[in-house]
N, C-alpha and C. Protein backbone atom coordinates (compact mmCIF):
# COMPACT_ATOMS: atom_id res chain seq x y z
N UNK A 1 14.03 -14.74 4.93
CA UNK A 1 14.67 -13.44 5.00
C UNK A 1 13.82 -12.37 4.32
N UNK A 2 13.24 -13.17 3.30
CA UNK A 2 12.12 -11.55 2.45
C UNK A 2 11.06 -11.23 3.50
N UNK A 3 10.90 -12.41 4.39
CA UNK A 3 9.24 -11.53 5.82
C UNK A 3 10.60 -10.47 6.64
N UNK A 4 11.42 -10.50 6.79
CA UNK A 4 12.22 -9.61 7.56
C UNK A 4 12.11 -8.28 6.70
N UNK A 5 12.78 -8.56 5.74
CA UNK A 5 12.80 -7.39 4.60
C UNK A 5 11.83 -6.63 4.84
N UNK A 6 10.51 -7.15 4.07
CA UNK A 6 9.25 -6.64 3.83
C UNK A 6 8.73 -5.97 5.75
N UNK A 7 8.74 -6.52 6.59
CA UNK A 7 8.47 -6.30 8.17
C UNK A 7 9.32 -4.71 8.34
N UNK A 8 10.57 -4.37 7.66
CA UNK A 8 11.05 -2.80 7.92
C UNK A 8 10.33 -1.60 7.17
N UNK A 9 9.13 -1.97 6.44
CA UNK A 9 8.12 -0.74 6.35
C UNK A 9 7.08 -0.59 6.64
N UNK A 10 6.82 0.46 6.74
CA UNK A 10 6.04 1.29 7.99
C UNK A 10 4.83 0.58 7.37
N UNK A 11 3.85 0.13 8.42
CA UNK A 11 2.73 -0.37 8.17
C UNK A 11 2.34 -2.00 8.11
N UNK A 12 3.85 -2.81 7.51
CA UNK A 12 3.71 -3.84 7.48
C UNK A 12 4.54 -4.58 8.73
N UNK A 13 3.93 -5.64 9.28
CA UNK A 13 4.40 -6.14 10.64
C UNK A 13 4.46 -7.53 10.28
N UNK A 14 4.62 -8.13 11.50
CA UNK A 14 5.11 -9.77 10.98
C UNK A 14 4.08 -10.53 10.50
N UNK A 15 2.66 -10.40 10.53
CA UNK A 15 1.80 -11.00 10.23
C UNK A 15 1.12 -10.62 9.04
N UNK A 16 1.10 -9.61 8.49
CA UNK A 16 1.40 -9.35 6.98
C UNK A 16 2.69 -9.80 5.93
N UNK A 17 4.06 -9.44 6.46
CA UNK A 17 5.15 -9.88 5.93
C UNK A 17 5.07 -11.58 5.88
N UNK A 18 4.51 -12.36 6.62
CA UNK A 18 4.46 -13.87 6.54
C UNK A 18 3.46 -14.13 5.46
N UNK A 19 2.28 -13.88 5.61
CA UNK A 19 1.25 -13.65 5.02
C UNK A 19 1.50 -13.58 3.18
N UNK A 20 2.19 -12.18 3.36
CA UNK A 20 2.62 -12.24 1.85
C UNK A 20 3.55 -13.26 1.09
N UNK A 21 4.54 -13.59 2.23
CA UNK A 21 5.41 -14.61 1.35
C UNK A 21 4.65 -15.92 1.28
N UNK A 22 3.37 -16.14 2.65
CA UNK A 22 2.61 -17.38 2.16
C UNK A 22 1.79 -17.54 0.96
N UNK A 23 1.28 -16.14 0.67
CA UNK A 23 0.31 -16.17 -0.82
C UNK A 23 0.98 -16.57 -1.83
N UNK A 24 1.80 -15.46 -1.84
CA UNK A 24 2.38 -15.26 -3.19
C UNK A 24 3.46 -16.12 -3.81
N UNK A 25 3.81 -16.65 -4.10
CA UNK A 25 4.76 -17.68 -4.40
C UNK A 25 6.05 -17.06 -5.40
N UNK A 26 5.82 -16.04 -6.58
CA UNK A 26 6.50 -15.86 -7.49
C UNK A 26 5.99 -14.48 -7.49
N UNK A 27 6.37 -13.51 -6.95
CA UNK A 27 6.32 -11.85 -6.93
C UNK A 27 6.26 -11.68 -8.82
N UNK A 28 7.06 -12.36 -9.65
CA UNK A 28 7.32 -11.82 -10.59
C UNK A 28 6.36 -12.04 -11.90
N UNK A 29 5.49 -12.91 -11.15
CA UNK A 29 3.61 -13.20 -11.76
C UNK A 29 3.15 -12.20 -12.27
N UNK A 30 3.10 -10.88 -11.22
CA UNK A 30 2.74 -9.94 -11.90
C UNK A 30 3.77 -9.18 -12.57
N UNK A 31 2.58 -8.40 -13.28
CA UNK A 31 3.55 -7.35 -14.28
C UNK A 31 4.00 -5.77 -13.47
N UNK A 32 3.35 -5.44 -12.46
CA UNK A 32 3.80 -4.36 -11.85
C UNK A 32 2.95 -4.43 -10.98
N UNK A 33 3.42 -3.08 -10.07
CA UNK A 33 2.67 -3.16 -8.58
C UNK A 33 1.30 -2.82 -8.57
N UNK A 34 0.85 -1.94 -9.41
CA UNK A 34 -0.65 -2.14 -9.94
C UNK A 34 -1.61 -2.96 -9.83
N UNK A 35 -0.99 -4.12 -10.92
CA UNK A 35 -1.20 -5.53 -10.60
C UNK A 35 -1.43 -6.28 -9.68
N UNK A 36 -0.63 -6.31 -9.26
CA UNK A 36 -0.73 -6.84 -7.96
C UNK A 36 -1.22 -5.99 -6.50
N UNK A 37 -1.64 -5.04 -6.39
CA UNK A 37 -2.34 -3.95 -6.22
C UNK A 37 -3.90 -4.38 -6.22
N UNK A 38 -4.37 -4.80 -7.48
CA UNK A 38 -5.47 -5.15 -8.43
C UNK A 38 -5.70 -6.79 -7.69
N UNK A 39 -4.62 -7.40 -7.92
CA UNK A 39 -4.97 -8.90 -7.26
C UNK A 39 -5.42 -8.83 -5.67
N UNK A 40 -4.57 -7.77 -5.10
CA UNK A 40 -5.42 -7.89 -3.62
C UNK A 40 -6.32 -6.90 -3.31
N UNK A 41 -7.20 -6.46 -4.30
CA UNK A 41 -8.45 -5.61 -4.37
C UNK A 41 -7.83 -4.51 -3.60
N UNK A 42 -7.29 -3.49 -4.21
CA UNK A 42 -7.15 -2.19 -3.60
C UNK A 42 -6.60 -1.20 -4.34
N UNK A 43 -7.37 -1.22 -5.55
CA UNK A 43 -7.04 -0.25 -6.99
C UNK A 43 -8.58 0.34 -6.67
N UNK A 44 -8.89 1.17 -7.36
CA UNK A 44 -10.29 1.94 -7.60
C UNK A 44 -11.33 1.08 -8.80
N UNK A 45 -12.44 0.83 -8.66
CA UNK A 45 -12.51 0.25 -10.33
C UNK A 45 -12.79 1.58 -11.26
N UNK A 46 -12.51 0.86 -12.42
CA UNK A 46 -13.00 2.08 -13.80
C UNK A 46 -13.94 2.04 -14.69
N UNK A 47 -14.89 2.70 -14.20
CA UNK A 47 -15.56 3.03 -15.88
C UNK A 47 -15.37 4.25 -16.62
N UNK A 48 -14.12 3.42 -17.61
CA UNK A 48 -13.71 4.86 -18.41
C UNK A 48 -14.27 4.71 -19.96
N UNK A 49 -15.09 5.45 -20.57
CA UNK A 49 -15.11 5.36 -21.67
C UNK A 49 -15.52 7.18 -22.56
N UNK A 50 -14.40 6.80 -23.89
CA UNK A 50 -14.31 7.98 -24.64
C UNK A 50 -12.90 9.37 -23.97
N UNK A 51 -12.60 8.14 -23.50
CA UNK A 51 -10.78 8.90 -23.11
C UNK A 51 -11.05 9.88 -21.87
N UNK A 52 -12.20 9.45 -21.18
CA UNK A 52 -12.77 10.44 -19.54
C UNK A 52 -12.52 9.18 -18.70
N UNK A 53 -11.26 8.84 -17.53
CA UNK A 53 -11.22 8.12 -16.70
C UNK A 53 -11.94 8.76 -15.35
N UNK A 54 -12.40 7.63 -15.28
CA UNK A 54 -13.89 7.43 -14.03
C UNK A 54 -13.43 6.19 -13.13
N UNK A 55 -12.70 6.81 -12.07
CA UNK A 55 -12.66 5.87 -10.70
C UNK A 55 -13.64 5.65 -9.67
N UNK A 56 -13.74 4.84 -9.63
CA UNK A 56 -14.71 4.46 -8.18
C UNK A 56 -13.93 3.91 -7.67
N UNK A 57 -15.01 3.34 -6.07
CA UNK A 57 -14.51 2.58 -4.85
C UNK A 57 -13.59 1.62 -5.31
N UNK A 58 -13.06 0.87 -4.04
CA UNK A 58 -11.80 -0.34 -4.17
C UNK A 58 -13.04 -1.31 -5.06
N UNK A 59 -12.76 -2.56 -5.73
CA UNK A 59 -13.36 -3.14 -6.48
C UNK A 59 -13.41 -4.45 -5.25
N UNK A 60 -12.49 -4.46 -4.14
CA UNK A 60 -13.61 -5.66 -3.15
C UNK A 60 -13.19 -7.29 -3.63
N UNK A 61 -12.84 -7.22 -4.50
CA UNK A 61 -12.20 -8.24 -5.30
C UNK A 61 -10.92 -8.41 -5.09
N UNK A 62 -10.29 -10.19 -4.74
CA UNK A 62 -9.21 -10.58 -4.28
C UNK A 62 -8.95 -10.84 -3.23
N UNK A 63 -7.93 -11.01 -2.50
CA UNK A 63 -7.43 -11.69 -1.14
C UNK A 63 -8.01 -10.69 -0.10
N UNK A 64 -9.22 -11.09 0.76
CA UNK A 64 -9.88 -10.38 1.58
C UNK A 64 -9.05 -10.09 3.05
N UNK A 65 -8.06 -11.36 3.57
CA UNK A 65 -7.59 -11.32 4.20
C UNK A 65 -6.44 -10.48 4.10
N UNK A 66 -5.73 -10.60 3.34
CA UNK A 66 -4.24 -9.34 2.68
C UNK A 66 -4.96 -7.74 2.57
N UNK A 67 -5.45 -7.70 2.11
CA UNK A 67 -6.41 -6.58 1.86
C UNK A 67 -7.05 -6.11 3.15
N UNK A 68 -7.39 -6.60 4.44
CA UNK A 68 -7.60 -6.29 5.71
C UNK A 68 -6.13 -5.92 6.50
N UNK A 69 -5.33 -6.65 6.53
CA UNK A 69 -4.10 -6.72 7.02
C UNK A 69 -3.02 -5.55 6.33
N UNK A 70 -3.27 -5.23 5.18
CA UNK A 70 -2.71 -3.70 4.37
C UNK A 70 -3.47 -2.25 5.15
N UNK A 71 -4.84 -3.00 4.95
CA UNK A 71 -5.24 -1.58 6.03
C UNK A 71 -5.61 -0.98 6.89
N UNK A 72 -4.97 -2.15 7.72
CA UNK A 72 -4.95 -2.23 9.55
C UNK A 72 -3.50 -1.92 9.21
N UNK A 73 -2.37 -2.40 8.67
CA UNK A 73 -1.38 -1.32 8.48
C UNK A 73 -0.91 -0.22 8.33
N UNK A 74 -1.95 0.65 7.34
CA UNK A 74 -2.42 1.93 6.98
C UNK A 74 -2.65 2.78 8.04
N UNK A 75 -3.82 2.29 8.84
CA UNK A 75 -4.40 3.21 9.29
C UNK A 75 -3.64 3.30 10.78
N UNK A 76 -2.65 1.91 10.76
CA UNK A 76 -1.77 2.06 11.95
C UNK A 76 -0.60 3.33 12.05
N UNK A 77 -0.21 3.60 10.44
CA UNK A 77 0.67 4.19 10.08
C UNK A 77 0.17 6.01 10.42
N UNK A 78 -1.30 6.13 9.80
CA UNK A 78 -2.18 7.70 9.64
C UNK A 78 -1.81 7.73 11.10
N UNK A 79 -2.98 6.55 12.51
CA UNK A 79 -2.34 7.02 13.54
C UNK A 79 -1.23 7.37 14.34
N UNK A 80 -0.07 6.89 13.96
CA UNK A 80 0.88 7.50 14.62
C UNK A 80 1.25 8.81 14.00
N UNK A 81 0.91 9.13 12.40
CA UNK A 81 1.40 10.44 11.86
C UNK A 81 0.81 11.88 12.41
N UNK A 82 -1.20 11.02 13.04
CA UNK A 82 -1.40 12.09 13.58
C UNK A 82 -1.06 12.69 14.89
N UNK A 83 -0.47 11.73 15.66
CA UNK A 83 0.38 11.60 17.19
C UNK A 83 1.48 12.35 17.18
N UNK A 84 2.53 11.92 16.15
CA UNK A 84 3.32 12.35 16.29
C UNK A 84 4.04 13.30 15.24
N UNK A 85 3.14 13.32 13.97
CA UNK A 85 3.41 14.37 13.14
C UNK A 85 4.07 13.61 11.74
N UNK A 86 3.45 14.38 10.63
CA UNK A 86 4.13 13.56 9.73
C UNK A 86 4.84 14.18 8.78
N UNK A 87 5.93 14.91 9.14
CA UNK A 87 6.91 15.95 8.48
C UNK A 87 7.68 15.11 7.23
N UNK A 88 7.96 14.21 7.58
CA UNK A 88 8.63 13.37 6.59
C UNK A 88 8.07 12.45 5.98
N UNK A 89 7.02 12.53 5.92
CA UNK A 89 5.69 11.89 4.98
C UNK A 89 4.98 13.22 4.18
N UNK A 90 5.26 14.07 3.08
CA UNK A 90 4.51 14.98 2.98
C UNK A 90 3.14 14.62 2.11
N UNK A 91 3.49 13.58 1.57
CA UNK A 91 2.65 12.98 0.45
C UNK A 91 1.48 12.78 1.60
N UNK A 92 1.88 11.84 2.68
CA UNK A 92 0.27 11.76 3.45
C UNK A 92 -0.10 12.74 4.04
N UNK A 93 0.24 13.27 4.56
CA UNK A 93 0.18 15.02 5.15
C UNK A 93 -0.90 15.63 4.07
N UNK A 94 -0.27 15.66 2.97
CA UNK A 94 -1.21 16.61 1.95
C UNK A 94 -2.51 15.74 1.84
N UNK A 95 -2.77 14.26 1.72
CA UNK A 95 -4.08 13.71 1.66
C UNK A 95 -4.96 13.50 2.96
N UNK A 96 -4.65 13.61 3.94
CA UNK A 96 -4.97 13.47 5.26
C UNK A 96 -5.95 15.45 5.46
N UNK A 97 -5.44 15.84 4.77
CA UNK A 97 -5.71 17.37 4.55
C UNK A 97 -7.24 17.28 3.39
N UNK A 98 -7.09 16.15 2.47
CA UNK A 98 -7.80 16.67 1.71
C UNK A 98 -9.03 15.57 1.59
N UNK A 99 -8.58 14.53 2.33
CA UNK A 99 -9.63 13.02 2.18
C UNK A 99 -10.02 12.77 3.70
N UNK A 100 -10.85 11.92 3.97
CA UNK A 100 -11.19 11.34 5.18
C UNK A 100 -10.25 10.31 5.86
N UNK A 101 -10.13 10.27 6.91
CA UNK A 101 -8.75 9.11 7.18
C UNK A 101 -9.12 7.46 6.50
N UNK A 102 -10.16 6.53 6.71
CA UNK A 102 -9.82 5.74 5.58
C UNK A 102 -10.19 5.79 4.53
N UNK A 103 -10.68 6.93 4.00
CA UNK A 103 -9.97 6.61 2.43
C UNK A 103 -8.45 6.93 1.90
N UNK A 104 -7.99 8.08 2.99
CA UNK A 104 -6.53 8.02 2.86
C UNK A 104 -5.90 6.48 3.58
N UNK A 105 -6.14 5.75 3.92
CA UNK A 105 -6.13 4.74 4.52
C UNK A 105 -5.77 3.63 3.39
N UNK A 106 -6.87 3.57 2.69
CA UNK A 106 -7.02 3.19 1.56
C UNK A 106 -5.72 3.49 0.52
N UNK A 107 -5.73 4.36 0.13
CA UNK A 107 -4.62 4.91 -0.54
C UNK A 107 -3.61 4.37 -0.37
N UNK A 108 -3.04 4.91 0.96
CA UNK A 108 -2.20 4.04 1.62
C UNK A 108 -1.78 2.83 1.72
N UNK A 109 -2.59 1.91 2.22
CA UNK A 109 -2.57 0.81 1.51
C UNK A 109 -2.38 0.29 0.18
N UNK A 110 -2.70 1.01 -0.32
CA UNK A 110 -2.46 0.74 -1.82
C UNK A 110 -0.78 0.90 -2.09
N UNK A 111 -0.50 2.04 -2.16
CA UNK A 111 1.05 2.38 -1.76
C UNK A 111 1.65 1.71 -1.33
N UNK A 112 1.94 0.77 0.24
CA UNK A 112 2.27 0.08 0.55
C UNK A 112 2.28 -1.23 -0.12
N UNK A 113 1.37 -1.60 -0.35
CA UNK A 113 1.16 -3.10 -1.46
C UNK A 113 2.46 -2.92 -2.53
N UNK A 114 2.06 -1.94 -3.45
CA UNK A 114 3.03 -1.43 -4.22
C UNK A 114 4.67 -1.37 -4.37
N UNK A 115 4.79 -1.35 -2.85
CA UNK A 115 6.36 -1.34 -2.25
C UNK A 115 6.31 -2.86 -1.62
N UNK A 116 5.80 -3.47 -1.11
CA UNK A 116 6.19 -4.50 -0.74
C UNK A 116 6.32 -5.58 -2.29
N UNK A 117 5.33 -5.37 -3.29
CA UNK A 117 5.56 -6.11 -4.54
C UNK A 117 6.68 -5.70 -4.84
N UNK A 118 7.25 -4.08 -5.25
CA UNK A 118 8.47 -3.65 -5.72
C UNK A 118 9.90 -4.72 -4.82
N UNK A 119 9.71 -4.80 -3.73
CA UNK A 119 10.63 -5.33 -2.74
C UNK A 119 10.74 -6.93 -2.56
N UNK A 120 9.76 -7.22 -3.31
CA UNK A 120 9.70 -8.82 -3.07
C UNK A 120 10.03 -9.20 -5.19
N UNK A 121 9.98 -8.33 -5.90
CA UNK A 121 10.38 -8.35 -6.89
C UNK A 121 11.61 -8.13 -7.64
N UNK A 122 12.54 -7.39 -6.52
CA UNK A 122 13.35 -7.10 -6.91
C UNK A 122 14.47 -7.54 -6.04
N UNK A 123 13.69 -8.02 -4.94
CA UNK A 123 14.66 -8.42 -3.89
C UNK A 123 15.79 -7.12 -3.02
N UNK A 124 15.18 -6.03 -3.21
CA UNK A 124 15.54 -5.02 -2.51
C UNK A 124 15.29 -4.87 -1.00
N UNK A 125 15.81 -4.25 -0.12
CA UNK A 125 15.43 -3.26 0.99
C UNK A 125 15.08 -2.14 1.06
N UNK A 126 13.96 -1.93 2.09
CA UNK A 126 13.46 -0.66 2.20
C UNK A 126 14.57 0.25 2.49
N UNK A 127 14.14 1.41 2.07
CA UNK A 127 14.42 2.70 2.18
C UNK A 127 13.66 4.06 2.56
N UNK A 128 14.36 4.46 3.47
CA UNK A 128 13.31 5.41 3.89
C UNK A 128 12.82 6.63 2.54
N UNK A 129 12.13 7.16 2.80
CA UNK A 129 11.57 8.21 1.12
C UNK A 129 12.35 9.47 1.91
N UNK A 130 12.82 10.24 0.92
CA UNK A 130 13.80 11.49 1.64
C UNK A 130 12.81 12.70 0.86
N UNK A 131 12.58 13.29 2.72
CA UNK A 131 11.36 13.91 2.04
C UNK A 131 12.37 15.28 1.34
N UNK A 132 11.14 16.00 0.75
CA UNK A 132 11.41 17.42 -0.32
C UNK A 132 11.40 17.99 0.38
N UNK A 133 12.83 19.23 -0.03
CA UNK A 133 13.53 20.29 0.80
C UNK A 133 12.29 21.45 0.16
N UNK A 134 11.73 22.01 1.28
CA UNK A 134 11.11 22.90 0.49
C UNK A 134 11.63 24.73 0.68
């Protein structure tokens, strides 16, 4: 029932949602979605030193296959937003404006990871994000 769950957000389909419940065994391994974010290589790495944080590229590191399958989700998601508009996504709207599509891609993915850990951790259902009245 959690590949069903996880399969109602945008980006993730049945072969990711299986996928994840085959890796992962205990969502609650990690300490936050970060984390686990970090385990399937799709955080930035850091060289921060003297209190100046310095991101770079994804660090490439971790489940190569999950990490392909997040952002063939992604970029499934950018294309339909640019098709059909992404009014109720403003968050990607504004990066799609300001980044190249996969590195907003990227992002994205990342995000997503994030919510599917939140959802497999808490044993929740998605919810759609209610966008800002502006």
């Amino acid at each position: 029932m959690t590949s069903k769950r996880l399969d109602a957000i945008p980006g993730v389909g049945p072969a990711l949602a299986t996928a994840l419940i085959a890796s992962i065994a205990d969502p609650k391994a990690f300490r936050s979605g970060r984390d686990f974010s970090a385990w399937v290589g799709l955080v930035p790495k850091q060289n921060s030193s003297g209190g100046k944080d310095k991101l770079g590229s994804i660090s490439k590191q971790g489940d190569r296959y999950l990490r392909s399958l997040f952002t063939a989700g992604a970029l499934a998601v950018i294309r339909y937003a640019k098709i059909h508009g992404a009014g109720h996504r403003p968050w990607l709207t504004g990066l799609l404006t300001r980044r190249p599509t996969k590195v907003a891609a990227i992002a994205l993915a990342n995000k997503i990871a994030r919510m599917a850990w939140a959802m497999m951790a808490r044993g929740e259902r998605y919810r759609e994000p209610v966008a800002l009245a502006a």
